[in-house]
C-alpha atoms as a PDB file:
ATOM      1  CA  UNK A   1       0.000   0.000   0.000  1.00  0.00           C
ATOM      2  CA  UNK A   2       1.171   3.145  -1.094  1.00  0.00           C
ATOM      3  CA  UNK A   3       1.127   6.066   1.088  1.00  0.00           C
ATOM      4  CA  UNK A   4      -0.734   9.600   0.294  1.00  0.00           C
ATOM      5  CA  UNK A   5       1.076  12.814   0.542  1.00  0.00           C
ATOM      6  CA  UNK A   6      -1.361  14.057   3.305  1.00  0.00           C
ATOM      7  CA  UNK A   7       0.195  10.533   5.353  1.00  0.00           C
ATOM      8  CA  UNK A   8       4.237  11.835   4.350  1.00  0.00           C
ATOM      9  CA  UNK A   9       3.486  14.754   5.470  1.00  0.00           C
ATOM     10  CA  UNK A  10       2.262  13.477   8.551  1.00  0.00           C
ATOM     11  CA  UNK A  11       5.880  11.856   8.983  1.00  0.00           C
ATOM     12  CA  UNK A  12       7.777  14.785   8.011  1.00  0.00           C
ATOM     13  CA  UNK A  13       5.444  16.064  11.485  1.00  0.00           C
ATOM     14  CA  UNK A  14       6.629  13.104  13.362  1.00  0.00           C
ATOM     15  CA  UNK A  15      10.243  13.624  12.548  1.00  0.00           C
ATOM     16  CA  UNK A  16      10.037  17.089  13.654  1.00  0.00           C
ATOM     17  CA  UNK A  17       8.327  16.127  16.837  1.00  0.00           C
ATOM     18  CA  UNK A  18      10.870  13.321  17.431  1.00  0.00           C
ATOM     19  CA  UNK A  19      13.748  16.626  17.082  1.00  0.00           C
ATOM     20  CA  UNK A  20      15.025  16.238  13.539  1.00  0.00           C
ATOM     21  CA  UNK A  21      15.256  19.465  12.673  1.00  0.00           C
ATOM     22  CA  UNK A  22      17.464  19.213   9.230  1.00  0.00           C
ATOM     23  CA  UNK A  23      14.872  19.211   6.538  1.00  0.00           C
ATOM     24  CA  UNK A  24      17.591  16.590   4.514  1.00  0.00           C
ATOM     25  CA  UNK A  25      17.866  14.515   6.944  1.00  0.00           C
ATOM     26  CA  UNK A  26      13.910  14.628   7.561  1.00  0.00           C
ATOM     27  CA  UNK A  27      13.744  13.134   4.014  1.00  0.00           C
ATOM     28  CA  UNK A  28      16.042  10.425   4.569  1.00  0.00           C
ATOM     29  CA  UNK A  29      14.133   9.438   7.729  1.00  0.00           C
ATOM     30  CA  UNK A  30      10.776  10.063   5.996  1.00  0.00           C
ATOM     31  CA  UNK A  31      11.538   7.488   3.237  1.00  0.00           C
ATOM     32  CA  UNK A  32      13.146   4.888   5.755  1.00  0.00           C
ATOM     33  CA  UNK A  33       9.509   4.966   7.370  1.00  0.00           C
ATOM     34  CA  UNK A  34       7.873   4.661   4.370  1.00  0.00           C
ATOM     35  CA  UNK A  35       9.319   2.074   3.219  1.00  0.00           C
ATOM     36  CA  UNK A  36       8.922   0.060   6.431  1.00  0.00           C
ATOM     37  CA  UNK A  37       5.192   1.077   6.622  1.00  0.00           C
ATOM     38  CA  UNK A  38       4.630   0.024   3.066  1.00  0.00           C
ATOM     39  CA  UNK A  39       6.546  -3.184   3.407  1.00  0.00           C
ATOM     40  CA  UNK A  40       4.364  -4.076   7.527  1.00  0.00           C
ATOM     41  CA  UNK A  41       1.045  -2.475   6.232  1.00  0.00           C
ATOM     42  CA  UNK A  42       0.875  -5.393   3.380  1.00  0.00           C
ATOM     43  CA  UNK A  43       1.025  -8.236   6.050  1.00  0.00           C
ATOM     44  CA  UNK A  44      -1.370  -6.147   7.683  1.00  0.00           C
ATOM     45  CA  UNK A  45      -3.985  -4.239   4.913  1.00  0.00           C
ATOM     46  CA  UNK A  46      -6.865  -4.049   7.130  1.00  0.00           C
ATOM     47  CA  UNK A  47      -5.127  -1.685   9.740  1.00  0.00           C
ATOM     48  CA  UNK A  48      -5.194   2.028   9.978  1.00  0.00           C
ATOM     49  CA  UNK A  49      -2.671   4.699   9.062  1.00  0.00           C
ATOM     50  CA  UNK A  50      -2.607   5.827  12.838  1.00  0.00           C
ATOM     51  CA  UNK A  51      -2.368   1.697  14.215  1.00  0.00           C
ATOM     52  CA  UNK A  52       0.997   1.696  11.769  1.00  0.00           C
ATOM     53  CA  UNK A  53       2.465   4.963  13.326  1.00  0.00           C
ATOM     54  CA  UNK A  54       1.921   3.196  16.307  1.00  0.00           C
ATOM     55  CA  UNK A  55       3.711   0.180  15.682  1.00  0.00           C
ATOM     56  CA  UNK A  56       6.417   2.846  14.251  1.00  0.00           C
ATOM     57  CA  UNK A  57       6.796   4.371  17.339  1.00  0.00           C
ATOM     58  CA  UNK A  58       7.202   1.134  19.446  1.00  0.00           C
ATOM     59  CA  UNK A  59       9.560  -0.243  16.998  1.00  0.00           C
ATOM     60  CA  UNK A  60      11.688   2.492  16.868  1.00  0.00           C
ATOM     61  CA  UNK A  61      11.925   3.486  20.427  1.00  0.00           C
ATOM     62  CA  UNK A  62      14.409   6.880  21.215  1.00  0.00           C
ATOM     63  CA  UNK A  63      17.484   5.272  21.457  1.00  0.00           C
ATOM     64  CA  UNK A  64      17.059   3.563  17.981  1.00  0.00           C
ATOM     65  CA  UNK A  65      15.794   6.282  16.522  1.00  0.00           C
ATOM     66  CA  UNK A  66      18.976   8.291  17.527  1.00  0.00           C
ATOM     67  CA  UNK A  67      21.013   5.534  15.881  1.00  0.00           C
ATOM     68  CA  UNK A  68      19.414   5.925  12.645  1.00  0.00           C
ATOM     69  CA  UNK A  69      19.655   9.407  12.193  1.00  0.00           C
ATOM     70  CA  UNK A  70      23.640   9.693  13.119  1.00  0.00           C
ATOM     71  CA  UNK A  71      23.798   6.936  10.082  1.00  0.00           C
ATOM     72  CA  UNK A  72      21.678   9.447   7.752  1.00  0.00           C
ATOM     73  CA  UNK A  73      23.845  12.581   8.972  1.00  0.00           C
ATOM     74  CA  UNK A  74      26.986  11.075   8.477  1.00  0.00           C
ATOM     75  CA  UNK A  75      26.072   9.400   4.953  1.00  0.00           C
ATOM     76  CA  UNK A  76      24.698  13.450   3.950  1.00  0.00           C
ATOM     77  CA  UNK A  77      28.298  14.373   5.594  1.00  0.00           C
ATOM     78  CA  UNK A  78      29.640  11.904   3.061  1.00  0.00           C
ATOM     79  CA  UNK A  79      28.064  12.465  -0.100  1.00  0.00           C
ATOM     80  CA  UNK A  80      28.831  16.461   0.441  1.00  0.00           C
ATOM     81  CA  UNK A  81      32.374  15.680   1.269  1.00  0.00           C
ATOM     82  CA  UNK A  82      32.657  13.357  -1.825  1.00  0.00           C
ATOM     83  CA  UNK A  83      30.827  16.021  -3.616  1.00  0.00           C
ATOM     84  CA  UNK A  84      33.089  18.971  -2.674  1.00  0.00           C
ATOM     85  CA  UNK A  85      36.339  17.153  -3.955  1.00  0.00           C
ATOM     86  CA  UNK A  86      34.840  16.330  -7.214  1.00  0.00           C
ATOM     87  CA  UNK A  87      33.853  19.951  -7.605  1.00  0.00           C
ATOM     88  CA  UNK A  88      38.058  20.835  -6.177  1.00  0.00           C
ATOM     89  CA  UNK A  89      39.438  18.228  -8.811  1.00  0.00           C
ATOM     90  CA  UNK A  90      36.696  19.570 -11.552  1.00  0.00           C
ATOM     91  CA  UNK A  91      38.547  23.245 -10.919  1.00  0.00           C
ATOM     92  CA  UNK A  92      41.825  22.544 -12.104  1.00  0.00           C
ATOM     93  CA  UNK A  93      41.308  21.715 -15.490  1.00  0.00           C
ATOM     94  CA  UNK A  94      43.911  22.204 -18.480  1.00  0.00           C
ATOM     95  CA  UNK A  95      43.536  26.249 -18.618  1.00  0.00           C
ATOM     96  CA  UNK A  96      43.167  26.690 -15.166  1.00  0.00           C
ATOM     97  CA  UNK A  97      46.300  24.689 -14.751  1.00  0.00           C
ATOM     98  CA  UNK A  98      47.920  26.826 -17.644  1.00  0.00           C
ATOM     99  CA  UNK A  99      46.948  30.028 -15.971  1.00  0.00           C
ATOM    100  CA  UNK A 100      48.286  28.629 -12.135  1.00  0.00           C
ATOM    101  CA  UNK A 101      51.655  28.433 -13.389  1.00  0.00           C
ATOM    102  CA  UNK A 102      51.778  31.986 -15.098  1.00  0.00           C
ATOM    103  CA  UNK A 103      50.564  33.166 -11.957  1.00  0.00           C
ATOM    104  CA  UNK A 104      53.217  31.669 -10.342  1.00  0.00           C
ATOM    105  CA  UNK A 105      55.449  32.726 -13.374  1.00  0.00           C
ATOM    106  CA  UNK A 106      54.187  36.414 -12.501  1.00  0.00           C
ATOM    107  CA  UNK A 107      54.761  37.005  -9.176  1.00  0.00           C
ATOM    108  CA  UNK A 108      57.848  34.945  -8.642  1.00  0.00           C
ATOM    109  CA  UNK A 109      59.792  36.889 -11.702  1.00  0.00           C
ATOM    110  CA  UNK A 110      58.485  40.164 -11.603  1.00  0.00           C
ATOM    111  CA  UNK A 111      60.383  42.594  -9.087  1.00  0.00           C
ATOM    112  CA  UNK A 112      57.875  43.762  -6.785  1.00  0.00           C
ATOM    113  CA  UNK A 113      57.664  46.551  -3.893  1.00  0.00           C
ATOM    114  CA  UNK A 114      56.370  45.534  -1.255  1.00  0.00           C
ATOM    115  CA  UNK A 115      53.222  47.231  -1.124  1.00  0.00           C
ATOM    116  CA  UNK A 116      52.057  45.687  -4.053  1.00  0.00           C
ATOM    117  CA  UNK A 117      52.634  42.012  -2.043  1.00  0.00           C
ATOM    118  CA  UNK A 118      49.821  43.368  -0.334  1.00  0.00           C
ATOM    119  CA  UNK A 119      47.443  44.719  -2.100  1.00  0.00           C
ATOM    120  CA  UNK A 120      47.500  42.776  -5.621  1.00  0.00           C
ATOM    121  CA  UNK A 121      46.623  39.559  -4.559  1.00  0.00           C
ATOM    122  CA  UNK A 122      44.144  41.076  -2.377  1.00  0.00           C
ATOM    123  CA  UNK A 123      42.358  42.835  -5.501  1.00  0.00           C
ATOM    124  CA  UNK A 124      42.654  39.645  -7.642  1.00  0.00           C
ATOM    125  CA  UNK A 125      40.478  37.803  -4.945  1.00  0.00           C
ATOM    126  CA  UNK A 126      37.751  40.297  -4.675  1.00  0.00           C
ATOM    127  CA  UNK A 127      37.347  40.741  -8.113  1.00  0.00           C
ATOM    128  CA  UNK A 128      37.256  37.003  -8.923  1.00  0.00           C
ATOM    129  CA  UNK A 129      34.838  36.212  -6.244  1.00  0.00           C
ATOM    130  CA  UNK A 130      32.636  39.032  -7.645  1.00  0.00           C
ATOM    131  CA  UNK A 131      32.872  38.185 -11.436  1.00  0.00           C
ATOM    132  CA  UNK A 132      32.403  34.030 -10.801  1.00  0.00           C
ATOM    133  CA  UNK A 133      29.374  35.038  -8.280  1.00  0.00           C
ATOM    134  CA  UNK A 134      27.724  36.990 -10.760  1.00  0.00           C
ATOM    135  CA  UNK A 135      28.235  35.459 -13.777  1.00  0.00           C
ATOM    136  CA  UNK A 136      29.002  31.567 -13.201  1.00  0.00           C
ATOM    137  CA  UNK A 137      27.150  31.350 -10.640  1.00  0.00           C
ATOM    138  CA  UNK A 138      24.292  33.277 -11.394  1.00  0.00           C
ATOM    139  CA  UNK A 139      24.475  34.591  -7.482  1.00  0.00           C
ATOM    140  CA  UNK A 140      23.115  31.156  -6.445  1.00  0.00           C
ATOM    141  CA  UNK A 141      25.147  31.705  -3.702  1.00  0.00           C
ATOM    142  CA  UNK A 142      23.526  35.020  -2.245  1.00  0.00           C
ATOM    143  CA  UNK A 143      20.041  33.461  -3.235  1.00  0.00           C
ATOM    144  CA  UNK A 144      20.464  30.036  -1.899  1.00  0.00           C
ATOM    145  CA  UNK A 145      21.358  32.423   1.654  1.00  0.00           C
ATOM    146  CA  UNK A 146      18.070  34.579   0.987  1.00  0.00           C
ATOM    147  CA  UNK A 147      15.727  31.918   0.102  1.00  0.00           C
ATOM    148  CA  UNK A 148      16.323  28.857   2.611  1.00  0.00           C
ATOM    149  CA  UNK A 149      13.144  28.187   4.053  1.00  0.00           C
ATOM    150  CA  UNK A 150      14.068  24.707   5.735  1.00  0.00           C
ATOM    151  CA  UNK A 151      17.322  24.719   7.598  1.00  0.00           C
ATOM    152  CA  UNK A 152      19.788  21.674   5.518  1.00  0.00           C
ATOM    153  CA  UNK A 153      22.455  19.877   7.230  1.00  0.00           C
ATOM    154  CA  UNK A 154      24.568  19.540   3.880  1.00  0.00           C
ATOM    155  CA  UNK A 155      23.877  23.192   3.605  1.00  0.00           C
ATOM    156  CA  UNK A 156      25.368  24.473   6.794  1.00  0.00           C
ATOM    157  CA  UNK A 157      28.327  22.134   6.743  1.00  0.00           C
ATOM    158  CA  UNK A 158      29.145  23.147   3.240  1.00  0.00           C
ATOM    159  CA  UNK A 159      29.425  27.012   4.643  1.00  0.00           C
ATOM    160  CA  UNK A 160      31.887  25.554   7.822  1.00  0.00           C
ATOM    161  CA  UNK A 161      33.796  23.970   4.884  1.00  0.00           C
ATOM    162  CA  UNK A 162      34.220  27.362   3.026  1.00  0.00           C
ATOM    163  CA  UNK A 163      33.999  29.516   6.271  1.00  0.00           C
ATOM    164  CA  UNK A 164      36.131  32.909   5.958  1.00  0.00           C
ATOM    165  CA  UNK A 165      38.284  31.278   8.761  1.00  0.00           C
ATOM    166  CA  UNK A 166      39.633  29.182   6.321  1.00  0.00           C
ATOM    167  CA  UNK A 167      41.076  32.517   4.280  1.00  0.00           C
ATOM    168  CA  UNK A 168      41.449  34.652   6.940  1.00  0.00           C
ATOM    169  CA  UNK A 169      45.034  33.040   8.135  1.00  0.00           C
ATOM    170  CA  UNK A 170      46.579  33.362   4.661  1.00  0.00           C
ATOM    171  CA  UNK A 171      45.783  36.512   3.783  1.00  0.00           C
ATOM    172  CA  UNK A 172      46.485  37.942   7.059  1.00  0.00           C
ATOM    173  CA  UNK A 173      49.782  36.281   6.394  1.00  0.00           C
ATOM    174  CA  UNK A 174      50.300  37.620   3.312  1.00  0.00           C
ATOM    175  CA  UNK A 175      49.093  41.544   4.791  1.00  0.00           C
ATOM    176  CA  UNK A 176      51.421  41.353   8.060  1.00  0.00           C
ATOM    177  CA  UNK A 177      54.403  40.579   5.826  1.00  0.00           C
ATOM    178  CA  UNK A 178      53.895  43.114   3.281  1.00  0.00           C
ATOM    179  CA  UNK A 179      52.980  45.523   5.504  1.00  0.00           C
ATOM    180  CA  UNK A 180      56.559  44.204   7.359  1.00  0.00           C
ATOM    181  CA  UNK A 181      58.292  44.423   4.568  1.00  0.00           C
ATOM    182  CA  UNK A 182      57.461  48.360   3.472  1.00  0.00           C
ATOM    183  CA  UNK A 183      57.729  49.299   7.052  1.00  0.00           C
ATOM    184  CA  UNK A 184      61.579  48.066   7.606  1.00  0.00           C
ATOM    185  CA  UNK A 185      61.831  48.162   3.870  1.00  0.00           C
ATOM    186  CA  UNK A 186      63.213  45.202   3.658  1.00  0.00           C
ATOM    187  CA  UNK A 187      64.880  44.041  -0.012  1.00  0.00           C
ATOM    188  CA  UNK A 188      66.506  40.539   0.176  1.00  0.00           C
ATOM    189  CA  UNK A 189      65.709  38.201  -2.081  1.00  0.00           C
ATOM    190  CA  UNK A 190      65.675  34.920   0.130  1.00  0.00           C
ATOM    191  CA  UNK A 191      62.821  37.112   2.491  1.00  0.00           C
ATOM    192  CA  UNK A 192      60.627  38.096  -0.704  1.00  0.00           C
ATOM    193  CA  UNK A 193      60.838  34.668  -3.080  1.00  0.00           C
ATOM    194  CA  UNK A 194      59.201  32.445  -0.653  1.00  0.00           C
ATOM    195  CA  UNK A 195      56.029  35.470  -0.470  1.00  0.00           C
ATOM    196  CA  UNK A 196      55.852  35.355  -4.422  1.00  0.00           C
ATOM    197  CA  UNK A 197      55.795  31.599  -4.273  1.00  0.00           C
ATOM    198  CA  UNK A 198      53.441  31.036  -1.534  1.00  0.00           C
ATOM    199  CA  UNK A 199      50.976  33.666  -2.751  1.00  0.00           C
ATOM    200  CA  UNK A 200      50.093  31.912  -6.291  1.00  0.00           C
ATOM    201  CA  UNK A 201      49.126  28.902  -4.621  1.00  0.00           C
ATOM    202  CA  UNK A 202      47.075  30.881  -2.244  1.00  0.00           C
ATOM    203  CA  UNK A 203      45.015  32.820  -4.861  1.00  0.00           C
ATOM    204  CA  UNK A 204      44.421  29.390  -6.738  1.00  0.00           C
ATOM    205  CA  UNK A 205      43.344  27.591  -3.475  1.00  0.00           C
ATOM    206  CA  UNK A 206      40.761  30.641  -3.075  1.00  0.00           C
ATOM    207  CA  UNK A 207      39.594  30.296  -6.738  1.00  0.00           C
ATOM    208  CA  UNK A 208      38.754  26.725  -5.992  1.00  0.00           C
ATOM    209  CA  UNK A 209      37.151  27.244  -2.800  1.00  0.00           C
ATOM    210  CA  UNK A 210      34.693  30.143  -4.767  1.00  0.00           C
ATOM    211  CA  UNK A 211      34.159  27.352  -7.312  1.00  0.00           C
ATOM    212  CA  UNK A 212      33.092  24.604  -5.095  1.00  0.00           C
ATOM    213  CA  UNK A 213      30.928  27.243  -2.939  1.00  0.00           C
ATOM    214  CA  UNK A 214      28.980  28.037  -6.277  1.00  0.00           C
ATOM    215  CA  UNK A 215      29.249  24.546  -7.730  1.00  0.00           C
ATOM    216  CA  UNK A 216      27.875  22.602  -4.649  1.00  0.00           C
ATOM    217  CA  UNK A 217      25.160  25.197  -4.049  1.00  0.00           C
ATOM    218  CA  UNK A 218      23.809  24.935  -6.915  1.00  0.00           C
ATOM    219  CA  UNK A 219      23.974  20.815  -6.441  1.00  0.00           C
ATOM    220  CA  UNK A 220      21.833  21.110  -3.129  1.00  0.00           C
ATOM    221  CA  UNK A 221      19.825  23.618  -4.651  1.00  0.00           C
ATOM    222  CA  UNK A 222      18.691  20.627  -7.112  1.00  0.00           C
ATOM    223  CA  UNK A 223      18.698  18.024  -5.006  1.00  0.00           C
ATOM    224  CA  UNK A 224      16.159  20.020  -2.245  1.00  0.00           C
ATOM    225  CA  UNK A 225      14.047  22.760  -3.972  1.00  0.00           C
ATOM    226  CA  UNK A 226      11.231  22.956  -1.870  1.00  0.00           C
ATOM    227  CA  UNK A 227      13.880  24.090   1.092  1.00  0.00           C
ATOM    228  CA  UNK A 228      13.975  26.962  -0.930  1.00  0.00           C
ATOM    229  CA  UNK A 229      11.634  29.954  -1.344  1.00  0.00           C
ATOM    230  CA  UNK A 230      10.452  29.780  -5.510  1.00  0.00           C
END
């Protein structure tokens, strides 16, 4: 026996009653009870809707239940974790490759003052993260923030995965020293080549990060529309 939408929806209720607040995870629960309501209702077709809940509730006592959702969470915690290195290892294609090592080309040859150390890399970043917003992303990002009606567990560990906290030690690092270095002006070489080597990797690590933040979104976006506002 198949159930209505009016009796899934009732489960969706009983999930939140029972604490589940992550509306992904509430779907993964709601279709493990389904499917053992289905599969008990047809050895019993005579009983009610409300006699099946019942045997739910006794066969899935707290303790169980508790179980059952840390195995949804963490296979949710999986599939965005498997999802987010695809998206990493989709970002360095064959240009993107090409244009890492003339970054690295750029900054490592060219003889900079320190001030620009600072500030370059710093305006590459912003502008990136505004151009790949707006245009490759179609500022999913900004309207995946606004329009979340149902609060997602993939969602909210996908923004500790790409929290600022991540960026904020690198380019502090790369500030302080520039900042350093025009202050005591200082001009050896064996000080300033390991800043114009570290900072290409640093800019491509943040292009992938903005990537996988647009990338995935849109992914979850797909996978749970109705958590969002149409």
């Amino acid at each position: 026996m198949k159930l209505t939408q009016e009796q899934i929806n009732y489960l969706f209720s009983f999930c939140r009653g029972q604490g589940i607040i992550h509306y992904d995870v509430q779907i993964e629960m709601v279709d493990h009870f389904t499917e053992w309501i289905e599969t008990n209702w047809k050895k019993q077709p005579y009983a009610s809707f409300l006699f099946m809940i019942a045997q739910l509730r006794e066969s899935f006592p707290k303790q169980d239940l508790k179980e059952i959702v840390r195995e949804k969470e963490a296979n949710l915690k999986k599939e965005l974790v498997r999802q987010y290195k695809t998206e990493i290892v989709s970002f360095f294609t064959l240009p993107k490759i090409a244009l890492s090592l003339l970054l690295f080309v750029f900054f490592f040859t060219i003889q900079w003052k320190p001030w620009l150390i600072v500030s370059l890399p710093v305006y590459l970043l912003n502008a990136y993260t505004v151009l790949y917003y707006l245009f490759a992303g179609k500022n999913i990002v900004r309207k995946n923030k606004e329009q979340k009606i149902h609060p997602l567990l993939v969602y909210d560990k996908l923004e500790r995965l790409l929290n600022v906290k991540l960026l904020v030690a690198p380019i502090l690092f790369i500030a302080v020293s520039g900042a350093l270095f025009a202050k005591i002006k200082i001009e050896h070489d064996f000080i300033l080549y390991p800043i114009r080597i570290l900072i290409p990797f640093i800019l491509i690590a943040f292009f992938s990060l903005v990537h996988v933040s647009v990338q995935v979104n849109k992914k979850i976006r797909k996978l749970y529309p109705t958590a969002f506002a149409l």
